[in-house]
Each structure stands twice: as C-alpha cells, then as structure tokens.
N, C-alpha and C. Protein backbone atom coordinates (compact mmCIF):
# COMPACT_ATOMS: atom_id res chain seq x y z
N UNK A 1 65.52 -33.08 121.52
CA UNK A 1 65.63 -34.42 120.99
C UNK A 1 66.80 -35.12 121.69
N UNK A 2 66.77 -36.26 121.58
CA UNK A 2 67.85 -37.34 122.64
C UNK A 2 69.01 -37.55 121.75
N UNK A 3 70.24 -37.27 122.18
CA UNK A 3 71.25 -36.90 121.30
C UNK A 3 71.43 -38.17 120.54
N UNK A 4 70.95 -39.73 120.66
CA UNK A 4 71.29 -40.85 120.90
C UNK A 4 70.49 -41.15 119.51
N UNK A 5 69.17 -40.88 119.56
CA UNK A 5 68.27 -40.76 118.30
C UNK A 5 68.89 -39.71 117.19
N UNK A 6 69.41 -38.62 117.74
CA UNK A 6 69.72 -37.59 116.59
C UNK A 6 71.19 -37.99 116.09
N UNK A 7 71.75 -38.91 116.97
CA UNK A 7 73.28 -39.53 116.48
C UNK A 7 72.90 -40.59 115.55
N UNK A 8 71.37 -41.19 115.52
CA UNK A 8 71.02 -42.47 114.63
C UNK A 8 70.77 -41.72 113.66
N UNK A 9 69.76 -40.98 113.40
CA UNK A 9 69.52 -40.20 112.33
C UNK A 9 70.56 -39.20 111.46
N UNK A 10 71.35 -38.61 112.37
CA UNK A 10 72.67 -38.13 111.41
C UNK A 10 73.60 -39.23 110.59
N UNK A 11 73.62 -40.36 111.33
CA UNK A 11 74.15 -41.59 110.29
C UNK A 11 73.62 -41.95 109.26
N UNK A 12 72.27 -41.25 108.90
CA UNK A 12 71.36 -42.15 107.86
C UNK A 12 71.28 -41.19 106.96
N UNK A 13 71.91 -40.02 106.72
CA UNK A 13 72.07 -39.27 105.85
C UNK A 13 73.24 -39.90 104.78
N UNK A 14 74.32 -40.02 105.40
CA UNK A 14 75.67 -40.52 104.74
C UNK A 14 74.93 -42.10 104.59
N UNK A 15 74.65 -43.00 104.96
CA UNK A 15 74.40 -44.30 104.53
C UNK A 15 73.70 -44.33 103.29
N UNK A 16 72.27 -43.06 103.88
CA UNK A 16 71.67 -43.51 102.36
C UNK A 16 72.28 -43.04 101.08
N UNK A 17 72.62 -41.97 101.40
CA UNK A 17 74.16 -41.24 100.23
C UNK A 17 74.74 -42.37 99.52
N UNK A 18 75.35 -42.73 100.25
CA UNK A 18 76.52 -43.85 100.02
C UNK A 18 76.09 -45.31 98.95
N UNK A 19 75.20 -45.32 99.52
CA UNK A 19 74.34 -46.84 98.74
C UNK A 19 73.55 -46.39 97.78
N UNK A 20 72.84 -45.57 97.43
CA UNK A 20 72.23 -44.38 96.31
C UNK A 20 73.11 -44.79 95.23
N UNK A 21 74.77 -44.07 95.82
CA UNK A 21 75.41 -43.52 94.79
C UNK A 21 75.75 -45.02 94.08
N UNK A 22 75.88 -45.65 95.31
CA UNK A 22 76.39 -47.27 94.84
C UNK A 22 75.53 -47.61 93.68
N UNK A 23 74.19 -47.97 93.97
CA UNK A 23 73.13 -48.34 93.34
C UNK A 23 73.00 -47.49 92.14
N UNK A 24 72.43 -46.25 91.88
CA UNK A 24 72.78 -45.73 91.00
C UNK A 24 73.87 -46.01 89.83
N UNK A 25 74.68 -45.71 90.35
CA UNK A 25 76.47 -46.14 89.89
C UNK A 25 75.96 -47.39 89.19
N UNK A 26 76.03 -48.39 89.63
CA UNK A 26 75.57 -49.81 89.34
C UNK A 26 74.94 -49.54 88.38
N UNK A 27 73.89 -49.21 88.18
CA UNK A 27 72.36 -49.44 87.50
C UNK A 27 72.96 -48.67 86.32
N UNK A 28 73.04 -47.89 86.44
CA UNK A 28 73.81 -47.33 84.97
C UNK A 28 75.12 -47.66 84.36
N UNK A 29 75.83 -48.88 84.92
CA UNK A 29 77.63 -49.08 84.53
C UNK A 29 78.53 -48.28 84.80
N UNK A 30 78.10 -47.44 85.73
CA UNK A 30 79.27 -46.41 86.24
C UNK A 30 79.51 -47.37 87.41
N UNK A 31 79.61 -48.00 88.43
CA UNK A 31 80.29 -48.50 89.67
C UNK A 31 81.73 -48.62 89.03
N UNK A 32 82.80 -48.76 88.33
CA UNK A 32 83.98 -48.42 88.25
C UNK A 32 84.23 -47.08 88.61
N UNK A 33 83.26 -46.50 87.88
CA UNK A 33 83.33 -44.64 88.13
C UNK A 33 83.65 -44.47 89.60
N UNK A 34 82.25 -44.35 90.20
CA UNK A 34 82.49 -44.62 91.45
C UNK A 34 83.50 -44.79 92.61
N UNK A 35 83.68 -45.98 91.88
CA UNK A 35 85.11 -47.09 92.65
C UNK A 35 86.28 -46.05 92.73
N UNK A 36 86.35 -45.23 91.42
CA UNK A 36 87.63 -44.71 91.42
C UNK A 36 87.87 -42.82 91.65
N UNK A 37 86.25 -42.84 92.51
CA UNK A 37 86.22 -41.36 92.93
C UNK A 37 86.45 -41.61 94.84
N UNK A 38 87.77 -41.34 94.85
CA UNK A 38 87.98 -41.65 96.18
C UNK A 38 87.84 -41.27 97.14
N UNK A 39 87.14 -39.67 97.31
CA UNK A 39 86.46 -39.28 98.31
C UNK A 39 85.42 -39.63 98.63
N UNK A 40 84.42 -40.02 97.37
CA UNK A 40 83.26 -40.61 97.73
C UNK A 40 82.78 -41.71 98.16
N UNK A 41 83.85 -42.52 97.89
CA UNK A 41 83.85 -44.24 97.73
C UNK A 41 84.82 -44.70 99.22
N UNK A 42 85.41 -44.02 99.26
CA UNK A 42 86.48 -44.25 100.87
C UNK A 42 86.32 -43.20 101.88
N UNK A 43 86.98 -41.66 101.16
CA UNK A 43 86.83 -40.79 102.46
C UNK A 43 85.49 -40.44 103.02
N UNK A 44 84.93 -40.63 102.80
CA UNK A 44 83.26 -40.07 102.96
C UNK A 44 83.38 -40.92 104.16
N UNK A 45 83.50 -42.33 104.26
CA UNK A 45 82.85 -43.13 105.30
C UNK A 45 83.40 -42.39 107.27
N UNK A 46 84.58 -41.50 106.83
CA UNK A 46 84.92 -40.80 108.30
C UNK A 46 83.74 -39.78 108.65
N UNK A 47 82.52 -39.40 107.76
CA UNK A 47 81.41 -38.96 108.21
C UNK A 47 80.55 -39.35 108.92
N UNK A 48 80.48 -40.90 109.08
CA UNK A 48 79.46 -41.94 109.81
C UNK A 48 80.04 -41.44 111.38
N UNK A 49 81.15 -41.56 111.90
CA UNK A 49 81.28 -41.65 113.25
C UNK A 49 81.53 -39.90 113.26
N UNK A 50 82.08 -39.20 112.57
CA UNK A 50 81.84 -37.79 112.39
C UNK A 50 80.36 -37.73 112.58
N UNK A 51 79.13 -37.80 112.20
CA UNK A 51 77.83 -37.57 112.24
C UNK A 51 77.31 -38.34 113.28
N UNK A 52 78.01 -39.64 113.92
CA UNK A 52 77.12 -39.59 115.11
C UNK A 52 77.74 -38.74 116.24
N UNK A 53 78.75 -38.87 116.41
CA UNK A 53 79.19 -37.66 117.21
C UNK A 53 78.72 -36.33 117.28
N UNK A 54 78.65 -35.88 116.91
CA UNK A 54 78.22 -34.33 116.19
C UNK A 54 76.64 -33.97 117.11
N UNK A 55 76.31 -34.87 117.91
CA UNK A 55 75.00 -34.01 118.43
C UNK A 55 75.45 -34.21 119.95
N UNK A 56 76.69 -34.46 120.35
CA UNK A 56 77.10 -34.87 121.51
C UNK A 56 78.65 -33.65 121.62
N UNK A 57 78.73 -33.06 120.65
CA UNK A 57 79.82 -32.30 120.43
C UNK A 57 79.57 -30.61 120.44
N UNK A 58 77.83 -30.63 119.44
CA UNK A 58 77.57 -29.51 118.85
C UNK A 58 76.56 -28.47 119.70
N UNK A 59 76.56 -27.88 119.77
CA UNK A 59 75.49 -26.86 120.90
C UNK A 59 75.22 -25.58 119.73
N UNK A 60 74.05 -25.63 118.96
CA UNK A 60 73.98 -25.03 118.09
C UNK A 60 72.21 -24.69 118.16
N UNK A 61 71.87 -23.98 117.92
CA UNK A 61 70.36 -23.20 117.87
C UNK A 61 69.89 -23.77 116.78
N UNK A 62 68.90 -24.52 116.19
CA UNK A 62 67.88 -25.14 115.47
C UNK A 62 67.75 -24.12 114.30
N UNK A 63 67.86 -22.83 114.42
CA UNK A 63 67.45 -21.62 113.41
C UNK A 63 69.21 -21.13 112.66
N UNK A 64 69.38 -21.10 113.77
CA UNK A 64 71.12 -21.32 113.30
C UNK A 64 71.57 -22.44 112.33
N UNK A 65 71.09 -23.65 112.74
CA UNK A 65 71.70 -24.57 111.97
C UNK A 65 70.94 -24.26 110.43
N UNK A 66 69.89 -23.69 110.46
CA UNK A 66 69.24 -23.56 109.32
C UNK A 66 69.40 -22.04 108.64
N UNK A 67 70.15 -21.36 108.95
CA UNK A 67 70.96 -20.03 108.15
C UNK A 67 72.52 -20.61 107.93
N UNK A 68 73.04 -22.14 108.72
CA UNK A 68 74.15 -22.68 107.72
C UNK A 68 73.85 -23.44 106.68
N UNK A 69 73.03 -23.92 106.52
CA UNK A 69 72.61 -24.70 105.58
C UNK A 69 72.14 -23.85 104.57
N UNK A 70 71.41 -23.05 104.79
CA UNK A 70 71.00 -22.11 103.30
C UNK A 70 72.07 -21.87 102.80
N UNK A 71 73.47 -21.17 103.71
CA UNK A 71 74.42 -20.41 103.02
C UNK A 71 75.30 -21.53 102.44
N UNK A 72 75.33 -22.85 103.15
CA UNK A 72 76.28 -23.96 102.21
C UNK A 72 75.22 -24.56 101.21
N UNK A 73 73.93 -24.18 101.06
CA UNK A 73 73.43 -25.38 99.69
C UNK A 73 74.01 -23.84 98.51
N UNK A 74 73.59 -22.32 98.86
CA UNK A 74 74.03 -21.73 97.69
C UNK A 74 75.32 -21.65 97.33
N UNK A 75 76.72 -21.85 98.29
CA UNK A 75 77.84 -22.27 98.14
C UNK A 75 77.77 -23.36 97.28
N UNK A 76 77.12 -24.68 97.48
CA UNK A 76 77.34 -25.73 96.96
C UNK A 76 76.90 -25.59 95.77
N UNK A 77 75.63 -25.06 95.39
CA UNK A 77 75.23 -25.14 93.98
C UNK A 77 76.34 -24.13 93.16
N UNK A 78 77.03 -23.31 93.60
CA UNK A 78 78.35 -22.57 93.13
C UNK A 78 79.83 -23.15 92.88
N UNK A 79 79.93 -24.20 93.98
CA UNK A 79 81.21 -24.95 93.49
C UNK A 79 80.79 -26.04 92.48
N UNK A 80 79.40 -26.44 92.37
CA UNK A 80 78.88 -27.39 91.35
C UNK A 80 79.28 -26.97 90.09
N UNK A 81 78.54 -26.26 89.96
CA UNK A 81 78.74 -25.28 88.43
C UNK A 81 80.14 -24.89 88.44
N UNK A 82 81.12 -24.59 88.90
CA UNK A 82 82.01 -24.01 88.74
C UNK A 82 82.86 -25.68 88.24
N UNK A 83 83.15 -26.80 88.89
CA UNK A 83 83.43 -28.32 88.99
C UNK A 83 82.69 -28.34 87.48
N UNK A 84 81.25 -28.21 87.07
CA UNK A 84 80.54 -28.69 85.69
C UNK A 84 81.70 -27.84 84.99
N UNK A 85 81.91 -26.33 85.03
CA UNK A 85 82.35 -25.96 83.72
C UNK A 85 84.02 -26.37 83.64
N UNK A 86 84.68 -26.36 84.68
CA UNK A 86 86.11 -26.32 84.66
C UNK A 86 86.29 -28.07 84.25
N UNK A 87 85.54 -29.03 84.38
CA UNK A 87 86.42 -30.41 84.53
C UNK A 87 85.23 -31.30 83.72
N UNK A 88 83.94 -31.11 83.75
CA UNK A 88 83.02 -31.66 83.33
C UNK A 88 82.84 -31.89 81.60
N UNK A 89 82.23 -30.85 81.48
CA UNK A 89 81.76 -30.52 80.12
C UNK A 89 83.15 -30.47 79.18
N UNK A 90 84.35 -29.64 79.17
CA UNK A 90 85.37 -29.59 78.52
C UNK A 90 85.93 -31.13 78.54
N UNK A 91 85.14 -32.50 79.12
CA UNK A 91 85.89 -33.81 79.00
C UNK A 91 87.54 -33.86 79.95
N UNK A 92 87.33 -32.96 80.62
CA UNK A 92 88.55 -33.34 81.73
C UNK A 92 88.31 -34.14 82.39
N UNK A 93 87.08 -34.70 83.00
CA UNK A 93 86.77 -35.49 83.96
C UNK A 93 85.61 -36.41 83.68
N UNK A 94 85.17 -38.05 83.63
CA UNK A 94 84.27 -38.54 83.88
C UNK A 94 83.53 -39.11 84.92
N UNK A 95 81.84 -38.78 85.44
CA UNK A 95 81.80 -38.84 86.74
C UNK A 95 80.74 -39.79 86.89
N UNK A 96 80.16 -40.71 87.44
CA UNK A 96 79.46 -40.93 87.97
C UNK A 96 78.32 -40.11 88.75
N UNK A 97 78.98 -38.79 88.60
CA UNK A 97 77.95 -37.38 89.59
C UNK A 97 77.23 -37.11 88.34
N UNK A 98 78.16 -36.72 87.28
CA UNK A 98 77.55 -35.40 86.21
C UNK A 98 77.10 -36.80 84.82
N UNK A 99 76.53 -35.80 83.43
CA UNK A 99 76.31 -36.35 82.43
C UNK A 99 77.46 -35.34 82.38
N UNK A 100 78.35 -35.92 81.00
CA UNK A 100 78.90 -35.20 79.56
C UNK A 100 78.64 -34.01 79.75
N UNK A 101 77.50 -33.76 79.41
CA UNK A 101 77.01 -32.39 79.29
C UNK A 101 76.82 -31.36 80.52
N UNK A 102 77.12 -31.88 81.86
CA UNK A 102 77.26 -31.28 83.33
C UNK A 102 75.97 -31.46 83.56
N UNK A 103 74.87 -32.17 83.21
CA UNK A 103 73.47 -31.81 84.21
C UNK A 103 73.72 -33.38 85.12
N UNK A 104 72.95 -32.99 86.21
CA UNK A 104 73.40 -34.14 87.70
C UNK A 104 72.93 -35.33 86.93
N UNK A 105 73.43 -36.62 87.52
CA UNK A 105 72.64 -38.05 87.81
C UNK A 105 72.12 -38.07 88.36
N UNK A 106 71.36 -39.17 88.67
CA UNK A 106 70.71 -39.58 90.40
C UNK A 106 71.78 -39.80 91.11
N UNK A 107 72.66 -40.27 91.05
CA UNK A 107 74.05 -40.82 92.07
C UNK A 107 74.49 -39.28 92.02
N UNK A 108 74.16 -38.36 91.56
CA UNK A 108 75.07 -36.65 91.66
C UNK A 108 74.12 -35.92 92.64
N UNK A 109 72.74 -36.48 92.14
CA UNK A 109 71.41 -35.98 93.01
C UNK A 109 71.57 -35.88 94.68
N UNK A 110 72.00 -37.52 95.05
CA UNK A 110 71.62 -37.80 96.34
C UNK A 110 72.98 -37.23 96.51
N UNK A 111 74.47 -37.09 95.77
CA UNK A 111 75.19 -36.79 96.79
C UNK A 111 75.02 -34.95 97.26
N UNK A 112 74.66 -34.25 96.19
CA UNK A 112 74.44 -32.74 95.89
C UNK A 112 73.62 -32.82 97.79
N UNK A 113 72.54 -33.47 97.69
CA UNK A 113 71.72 -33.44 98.54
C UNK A 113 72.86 -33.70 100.27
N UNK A 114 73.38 -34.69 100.05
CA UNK A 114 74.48 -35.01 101.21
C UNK A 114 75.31 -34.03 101.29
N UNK A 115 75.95 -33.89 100.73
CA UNK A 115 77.19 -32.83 100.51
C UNK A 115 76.77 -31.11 101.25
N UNK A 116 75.19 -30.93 101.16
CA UNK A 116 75.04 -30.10 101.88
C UNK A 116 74.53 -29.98 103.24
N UNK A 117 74.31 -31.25 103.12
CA UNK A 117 73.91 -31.90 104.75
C UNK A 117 74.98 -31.85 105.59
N UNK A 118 76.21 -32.53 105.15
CA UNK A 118 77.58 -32.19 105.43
C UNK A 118 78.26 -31.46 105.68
N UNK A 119 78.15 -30.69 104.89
CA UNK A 119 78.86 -29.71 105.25
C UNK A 119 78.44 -28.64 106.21
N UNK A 120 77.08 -28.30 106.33
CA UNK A 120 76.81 -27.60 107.26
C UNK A 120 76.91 -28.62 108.51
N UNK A 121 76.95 -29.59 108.62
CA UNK A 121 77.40 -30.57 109.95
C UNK A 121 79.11 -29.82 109.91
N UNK A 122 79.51 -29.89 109.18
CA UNK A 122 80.87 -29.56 109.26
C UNK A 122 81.02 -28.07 109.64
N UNK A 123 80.17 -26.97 109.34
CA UNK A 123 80.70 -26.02 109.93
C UNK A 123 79.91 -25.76 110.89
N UNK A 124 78.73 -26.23 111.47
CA UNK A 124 78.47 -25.74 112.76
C UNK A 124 79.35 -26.63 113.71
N UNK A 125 79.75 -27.44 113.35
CA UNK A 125 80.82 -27.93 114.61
C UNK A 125 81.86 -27.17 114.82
N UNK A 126 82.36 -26.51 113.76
CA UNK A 126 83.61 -25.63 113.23
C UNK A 126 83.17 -24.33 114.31
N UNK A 127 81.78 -24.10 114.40
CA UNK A 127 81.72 -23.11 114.87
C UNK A 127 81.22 -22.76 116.28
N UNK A 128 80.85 -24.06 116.57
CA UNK A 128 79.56 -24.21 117.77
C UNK A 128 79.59 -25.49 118.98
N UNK A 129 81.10 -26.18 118.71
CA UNK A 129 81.57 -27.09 119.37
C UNK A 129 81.54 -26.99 120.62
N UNK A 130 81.39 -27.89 121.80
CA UNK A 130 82.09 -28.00 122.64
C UNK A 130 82.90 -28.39 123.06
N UNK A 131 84.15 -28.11 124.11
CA UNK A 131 84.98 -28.12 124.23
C UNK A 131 85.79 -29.49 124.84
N UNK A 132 85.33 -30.87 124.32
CA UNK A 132 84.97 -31.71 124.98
C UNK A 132 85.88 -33.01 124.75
N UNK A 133 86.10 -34.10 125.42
CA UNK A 133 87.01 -35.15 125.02
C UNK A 133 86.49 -35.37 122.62
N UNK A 134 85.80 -35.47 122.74
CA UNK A 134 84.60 -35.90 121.67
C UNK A 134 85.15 -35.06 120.46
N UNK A 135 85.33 -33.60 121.17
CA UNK A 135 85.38 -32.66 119.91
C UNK A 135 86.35 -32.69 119.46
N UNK A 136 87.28 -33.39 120.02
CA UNK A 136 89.03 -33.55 119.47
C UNK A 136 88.93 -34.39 118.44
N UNK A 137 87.89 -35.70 118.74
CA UNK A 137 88.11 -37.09 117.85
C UNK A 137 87.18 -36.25 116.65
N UNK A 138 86.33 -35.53 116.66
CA UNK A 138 85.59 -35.25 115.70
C UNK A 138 86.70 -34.53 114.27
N UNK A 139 87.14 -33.56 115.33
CA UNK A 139 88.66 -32.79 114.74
C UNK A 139 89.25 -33.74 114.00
N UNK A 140 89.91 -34.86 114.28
CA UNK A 140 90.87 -35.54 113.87
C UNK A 140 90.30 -36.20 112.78
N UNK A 141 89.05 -36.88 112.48
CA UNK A 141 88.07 -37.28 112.00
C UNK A 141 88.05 -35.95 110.73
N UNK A 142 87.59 -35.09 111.05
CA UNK A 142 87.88 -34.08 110.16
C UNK A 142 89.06 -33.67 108.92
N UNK A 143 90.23 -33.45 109.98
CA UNK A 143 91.60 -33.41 109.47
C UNK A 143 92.02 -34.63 108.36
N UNK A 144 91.67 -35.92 109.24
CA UNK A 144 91.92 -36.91 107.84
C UNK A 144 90.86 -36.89 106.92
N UNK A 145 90.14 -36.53 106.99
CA UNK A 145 89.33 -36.02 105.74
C UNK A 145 90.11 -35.12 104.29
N UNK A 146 89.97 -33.78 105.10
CA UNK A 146 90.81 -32.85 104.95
C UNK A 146 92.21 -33.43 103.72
N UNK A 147 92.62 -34.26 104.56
CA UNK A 147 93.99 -34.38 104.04
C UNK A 147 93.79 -35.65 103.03
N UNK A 148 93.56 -36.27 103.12
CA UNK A 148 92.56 -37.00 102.39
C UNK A 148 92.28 -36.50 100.85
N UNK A 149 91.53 -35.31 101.10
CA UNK A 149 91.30 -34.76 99.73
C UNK A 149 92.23 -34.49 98.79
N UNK A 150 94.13 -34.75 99.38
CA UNK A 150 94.83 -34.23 98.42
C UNK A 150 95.22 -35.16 97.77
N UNK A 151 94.84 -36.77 98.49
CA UNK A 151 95.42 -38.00 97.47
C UNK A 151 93.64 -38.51 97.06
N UNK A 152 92.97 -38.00 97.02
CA UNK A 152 91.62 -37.51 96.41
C UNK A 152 91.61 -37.20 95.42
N UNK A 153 92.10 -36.10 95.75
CA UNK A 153 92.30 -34.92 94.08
C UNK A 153 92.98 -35.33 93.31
N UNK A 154 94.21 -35.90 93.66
CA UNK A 154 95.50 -36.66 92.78
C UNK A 154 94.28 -37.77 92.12
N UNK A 155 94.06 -38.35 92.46
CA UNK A 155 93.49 -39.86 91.62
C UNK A 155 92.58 -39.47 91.12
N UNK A 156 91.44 -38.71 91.25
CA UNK A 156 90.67 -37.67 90.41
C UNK A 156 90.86 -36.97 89.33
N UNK A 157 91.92 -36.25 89.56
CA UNK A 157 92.12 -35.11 88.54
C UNK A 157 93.78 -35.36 87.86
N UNK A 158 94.44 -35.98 88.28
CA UNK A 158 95.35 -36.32 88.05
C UNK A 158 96.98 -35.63 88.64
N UNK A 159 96.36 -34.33 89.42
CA UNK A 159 96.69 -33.47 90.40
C UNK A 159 96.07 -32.78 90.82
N UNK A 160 96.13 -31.98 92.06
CA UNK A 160 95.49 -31.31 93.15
C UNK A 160 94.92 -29.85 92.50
N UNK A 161 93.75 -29.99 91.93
CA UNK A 161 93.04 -28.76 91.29
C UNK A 161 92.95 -27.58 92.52
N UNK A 162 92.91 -26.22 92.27
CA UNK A 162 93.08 -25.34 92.80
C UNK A 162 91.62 -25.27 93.82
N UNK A 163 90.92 -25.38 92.97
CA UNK A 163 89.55 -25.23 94.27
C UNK A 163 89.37 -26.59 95.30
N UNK A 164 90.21 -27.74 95.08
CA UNK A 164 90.61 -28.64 96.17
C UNK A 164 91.55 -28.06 97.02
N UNK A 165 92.22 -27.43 96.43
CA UNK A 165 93.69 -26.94 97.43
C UNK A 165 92.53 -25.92 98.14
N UNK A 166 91.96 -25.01 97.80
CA UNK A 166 91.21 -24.01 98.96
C UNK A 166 90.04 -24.73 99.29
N UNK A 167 89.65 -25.53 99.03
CA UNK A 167 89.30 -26.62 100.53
C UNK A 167 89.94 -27.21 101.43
N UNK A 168 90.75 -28.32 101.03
CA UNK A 168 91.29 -28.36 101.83
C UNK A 168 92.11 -27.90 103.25
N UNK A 169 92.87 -26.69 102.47
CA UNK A 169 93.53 -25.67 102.79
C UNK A 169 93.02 -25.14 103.85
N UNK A 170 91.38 -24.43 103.51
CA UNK A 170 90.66 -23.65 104.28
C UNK A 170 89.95 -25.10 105.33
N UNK A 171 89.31 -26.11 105.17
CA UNK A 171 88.94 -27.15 106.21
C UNK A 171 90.03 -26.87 107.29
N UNK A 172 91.43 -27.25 106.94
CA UNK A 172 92.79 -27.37 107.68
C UNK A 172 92.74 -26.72 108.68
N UNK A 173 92.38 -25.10 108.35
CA UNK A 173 92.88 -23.95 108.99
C UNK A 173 91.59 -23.76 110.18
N UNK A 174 90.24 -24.01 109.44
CA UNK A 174 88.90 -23.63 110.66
C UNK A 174 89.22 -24.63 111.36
N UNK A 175 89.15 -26.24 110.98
CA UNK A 175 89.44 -27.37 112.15
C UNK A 175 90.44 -26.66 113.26
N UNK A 176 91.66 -26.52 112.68
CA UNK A 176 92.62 -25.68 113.83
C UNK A 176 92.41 -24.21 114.68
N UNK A 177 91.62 -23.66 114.05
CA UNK A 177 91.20 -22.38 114.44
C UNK A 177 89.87 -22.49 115.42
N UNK A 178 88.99 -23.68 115.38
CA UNK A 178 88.02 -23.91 116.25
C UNK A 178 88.66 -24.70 117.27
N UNK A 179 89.70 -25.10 117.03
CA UNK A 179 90.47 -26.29 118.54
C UNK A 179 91.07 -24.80 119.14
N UNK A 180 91.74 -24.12 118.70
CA UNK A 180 91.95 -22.61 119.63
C UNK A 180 91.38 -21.81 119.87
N UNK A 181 89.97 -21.49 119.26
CA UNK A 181 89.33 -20.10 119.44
C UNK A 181 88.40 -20.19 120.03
N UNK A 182 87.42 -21.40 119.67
CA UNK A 182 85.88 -21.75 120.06
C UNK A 182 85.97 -22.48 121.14
C-alpha cells in the first residue's frame, strides 16, 4: 500500500475518535466532561501527525502488526477494568467514557476502540522503526505525550494515579530505549 494513502487512513482513526467522543459527549450533556479529560480532549491530537507519520517511519510485517494488536486490545480491556474498579464505580471519578456503574458509553466505545488502535501504532514503532530523520519527530511527538499524561493525571484524578505513573514512566523509557537500541 502507498505510504501516502496509509498516512490518510491512519489519521481517520483518531479524527473519527475524537468527534464520536465530541458528539457523543454532547448528545448526552457530558461535553464539560469531556472538556475536562485532558488527554482526550488536547493530548490525543499529537496522534494525528504521530499517525500520519508512522507508515513512513514503521517497517513492520502485516501479521506482526496483528499479534500487537491482539496483545494491546487484551492489555486494554485489563487496564479498563482495573480504571472501572479503582476510580469509576467507588465515585472517584466522573467520565464521559464510563456509566456510574463502569459499563462503557458510546464516547468510551469509540475511544476503547482507538486506544487500541493506538497503541499498537505506538508500540510497533517502539519496536520496528526506522532509523530515520521522521523517527525522531515521531519520538518527540511521543515523549510530549508521555509527559503530558502527568498534568493529565493531575486534572483528572486530582494527582498522578499509580497506573499513570507506569505508563508514563514505561512510554518514557521504550521511546528512549528504541532511539538507542532499534
């Protein structure tokens, strides 16, 4: 495929994400919610030029990319549930993602659905990069993400919850560990 088409189409994952959650959000009176989940509503958008990049960066096997993705959607459905019981349901947190009761929205739907699109964009680059002017900006693109998540977490949670800190933490360390190793 022409990296040029697969750079259009990796953008249209995060767009439709993004406006979903909007719309959604909206349609039910959560868009304050929203507004004030700041990874989703601000940091997310360093995925657009992160995702078109990414087929001009990534040299990754088609079957490969699809044994990362299995292993980040069962990751993901694990930090879900783990996010429902620790912050959800006990009323620590109100989301625009979850009901009260932790079962998804539609605005939790499409991002559940992104979030694993993502992230396996995020680690086959982590793992399968080339070594290239491109893969630096992708890096950096990354990193403020990354870092990102800790004035994220702050306005979220009201401080930096522990399974943000080992994201973050761990993003930090592969971004840096794929600029030296890979």
């Amino acid at each position: 495929m022409d990296n040029v088409l697969l750079s259009f189409i990796l953008a249209l994952p995060f767009l439709v994400n993004w406006f979903l959650q909007y719309h959604f959000s909206k349609k039910v009176g959560e868009l304050s919610r929203f507004k004030k989940h700041f990874a989703t509503f601000y940091l997310d958008w360093l995925f657009l030029p992160f995702n078109i990049l990414w087929p001009f960066v990534v040299l990754v096997a088609f079957n490969h990319f699809l044994i990362i993705l299995l292993f980040v959607f069962i990751v993901n459905i694990l930090m879900h549930i783990y996010w429902v019981k620790t912050s959800i349901v006990n009323g620590k947190e109100k989301s625009h993602i979850f009901h009260d009761r932790g079962s998804l929205k539609k605005a939790g739907y499409t991002h559940f659905i992104f979030s694993t699109i993502e992230a396996s964009l995020i680690i086959s680059f982590l793992i399968f990069n080339a070594s290239i002017f491109w893969t630096y900006i992708s890096s950096m693109l990354l990193l403020f993400f990354f870092l990102g998540g800790i004035i994220s977490s702050k306005k979220i949670h009201g401080k930096v919850i522990a399974l943000d800190w080992l994201l973050i933490l761990g993003g930090i360390l592969f971004v840096i560990l794929s600029l030296l190793f890979f």
